[in-house]
C-alpha atoms as a PDB file:
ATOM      1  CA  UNK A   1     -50.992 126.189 -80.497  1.00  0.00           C
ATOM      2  CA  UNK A   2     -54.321 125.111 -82.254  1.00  0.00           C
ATOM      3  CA  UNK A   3     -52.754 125.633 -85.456  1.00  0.00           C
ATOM      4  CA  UNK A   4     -49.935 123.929 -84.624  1.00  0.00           C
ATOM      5  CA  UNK A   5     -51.494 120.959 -83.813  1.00  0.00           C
ATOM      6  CA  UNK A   6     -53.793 120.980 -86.723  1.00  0.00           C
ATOM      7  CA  UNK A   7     -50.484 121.311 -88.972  1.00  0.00           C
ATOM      8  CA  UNK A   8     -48.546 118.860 -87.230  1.00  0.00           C
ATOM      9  CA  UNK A   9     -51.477 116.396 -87.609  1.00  0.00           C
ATOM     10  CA  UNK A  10     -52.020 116.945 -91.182  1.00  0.00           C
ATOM     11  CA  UNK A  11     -48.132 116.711 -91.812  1.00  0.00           C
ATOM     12  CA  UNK A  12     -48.676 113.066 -90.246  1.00  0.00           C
ATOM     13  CA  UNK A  13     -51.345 111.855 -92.003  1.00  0.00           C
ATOM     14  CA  UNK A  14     -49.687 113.625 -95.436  1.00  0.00           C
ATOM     15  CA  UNK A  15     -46.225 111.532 -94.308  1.00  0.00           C
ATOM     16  CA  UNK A  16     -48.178 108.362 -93.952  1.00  0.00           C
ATOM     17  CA  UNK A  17     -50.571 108.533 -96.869  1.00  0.00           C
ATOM     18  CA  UNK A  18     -47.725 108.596 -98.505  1.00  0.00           C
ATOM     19  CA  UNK A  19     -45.340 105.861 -97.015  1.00  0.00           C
ATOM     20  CA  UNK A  20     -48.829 103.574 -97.316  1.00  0.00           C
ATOM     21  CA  UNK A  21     -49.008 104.527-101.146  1.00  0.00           C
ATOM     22  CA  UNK A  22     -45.268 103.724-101.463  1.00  0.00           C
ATOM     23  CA  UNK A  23     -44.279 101.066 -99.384  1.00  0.00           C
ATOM     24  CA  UNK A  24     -47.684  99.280 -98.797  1.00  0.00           C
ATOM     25  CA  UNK A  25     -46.223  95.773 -99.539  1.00  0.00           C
ATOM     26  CA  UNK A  26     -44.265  96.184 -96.567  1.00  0.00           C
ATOM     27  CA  UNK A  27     -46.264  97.435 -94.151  1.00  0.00           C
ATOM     28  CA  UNK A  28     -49.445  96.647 -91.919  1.00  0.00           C
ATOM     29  CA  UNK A  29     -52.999  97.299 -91.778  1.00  0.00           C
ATOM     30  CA  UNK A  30     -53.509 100.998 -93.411  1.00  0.00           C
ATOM     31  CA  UNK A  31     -55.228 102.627 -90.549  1.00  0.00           C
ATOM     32  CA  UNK A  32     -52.390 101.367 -88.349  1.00  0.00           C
ATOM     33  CA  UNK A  33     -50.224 103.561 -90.406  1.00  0.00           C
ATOM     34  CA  UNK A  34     -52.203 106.315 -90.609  1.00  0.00           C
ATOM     35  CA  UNK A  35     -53.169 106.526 -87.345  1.00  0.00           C
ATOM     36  CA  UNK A  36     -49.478 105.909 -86.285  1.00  0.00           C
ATOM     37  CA  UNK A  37     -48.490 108.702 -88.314  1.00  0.00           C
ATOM     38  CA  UNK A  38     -50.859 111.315 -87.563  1.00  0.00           C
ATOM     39  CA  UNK A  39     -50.298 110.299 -83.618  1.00  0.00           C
ATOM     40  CA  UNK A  40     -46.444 110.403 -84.201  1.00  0.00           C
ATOM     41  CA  UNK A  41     -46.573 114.273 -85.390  1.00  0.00           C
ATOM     42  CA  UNK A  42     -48.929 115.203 -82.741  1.00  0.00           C
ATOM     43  CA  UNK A  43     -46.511 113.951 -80.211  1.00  0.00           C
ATOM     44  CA  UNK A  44     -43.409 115.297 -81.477  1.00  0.00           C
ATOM     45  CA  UNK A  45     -44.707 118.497 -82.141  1.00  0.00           C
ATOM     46  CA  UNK A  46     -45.967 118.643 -78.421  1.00  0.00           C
ATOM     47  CA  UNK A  47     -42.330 118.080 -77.541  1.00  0.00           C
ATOM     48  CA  UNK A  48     -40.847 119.828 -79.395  1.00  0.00           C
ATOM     49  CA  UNK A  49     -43.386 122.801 -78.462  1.00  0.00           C
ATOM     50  CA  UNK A  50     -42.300 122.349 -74.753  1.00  0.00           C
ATOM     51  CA  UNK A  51     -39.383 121.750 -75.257  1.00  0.00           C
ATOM     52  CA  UNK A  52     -38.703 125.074 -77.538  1.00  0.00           C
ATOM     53  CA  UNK A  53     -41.594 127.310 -76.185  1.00  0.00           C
ATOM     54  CA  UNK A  54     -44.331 129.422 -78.362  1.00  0.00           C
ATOM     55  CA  UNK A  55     -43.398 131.077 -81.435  1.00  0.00           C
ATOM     56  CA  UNK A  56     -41.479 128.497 -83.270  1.00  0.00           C
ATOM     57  CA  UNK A  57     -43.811 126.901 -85.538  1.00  0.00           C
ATOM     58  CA  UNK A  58     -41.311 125.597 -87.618  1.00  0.00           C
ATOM     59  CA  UNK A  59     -39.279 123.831 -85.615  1.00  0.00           C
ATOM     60  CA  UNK A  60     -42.463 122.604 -83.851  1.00  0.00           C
ATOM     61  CA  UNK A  61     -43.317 121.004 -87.274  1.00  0.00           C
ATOM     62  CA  UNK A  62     -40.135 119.633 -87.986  1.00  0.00           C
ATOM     63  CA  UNK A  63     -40.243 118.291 -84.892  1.00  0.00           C
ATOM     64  CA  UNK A  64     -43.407 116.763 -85.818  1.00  0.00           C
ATOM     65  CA  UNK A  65     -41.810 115.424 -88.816  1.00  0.00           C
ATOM     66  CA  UNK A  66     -39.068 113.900 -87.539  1.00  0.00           C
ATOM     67  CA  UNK A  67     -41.137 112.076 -85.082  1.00  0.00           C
ATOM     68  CA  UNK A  68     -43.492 110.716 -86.910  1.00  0.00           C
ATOM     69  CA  UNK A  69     -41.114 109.833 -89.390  1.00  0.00           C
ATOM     70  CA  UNK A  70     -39.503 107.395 -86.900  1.00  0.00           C
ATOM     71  CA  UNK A  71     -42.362 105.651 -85.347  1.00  0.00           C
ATOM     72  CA  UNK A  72     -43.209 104.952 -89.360  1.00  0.00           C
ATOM     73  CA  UNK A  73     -40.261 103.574 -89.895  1.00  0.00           C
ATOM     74  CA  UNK A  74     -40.549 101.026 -86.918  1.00  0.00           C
ATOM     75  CA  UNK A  75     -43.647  99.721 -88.644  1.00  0.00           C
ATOM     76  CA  UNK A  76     -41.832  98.417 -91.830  1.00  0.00           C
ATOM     77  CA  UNK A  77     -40.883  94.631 -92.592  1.00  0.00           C
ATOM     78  CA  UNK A  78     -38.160  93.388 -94.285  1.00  0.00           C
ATOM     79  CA  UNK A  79     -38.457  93.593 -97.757  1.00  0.00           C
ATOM     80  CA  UNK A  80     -39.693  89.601 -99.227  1.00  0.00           C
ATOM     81  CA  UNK A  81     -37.581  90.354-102.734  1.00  0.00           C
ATOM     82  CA  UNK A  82     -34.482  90.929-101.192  1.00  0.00           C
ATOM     83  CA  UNK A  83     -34.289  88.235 -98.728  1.00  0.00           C
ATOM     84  CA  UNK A  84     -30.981  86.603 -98.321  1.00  0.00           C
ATOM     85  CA  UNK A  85     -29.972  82.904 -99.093  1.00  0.00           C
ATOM     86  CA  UNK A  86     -28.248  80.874 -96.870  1.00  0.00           C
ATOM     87  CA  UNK A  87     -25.174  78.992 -97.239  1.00  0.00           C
ATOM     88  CA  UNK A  88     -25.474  75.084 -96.969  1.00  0.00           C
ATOM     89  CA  UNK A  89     -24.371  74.099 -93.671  1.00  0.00           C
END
């Protein structure tokens, strides 16, 4: 369970490391994202670990993943280059 915890966490924090290096212009304060994603995996893998049971470490990270991946995705804004123009009333 340790382990799985440890991984999960690192998973997060490598999944938001990278959506900060990637999509920073679109996002908030780094150690919002960070912590968002690191606190993301550990919560889905917890889930997931109840939800499955002990002995499924991969779908405990994937869980993790897929997690995470969502509450990152609720942090980005709408991208400023590709705003839309409005028709004259």
């Amino acid at each position: 369970m340790i382990l799985e915890a440890l991984g999960s966490a690192l998973l997060g924090l490598a999944l938001a490391w990278a959506t900060v290096h990637r999509l920073a212009h679109r996002l908030p304060a780094r150690a919002l994202v960070l912590g968002t994603g690191v606190g993301g995996a550990l919560v889905g893998a917890f889930i997931t670990h109840m939800a499955l049971g002990s002995g499924r470490a991969p779908m405990t990270l994937l869980g993790a993943l897929a997690v995470s991946t969502a509450l990152l995705s609720l942090l980005l804004r709408p991208d400023p280059r590709l705003r839309r123009h409005q028709a004259p009333a």
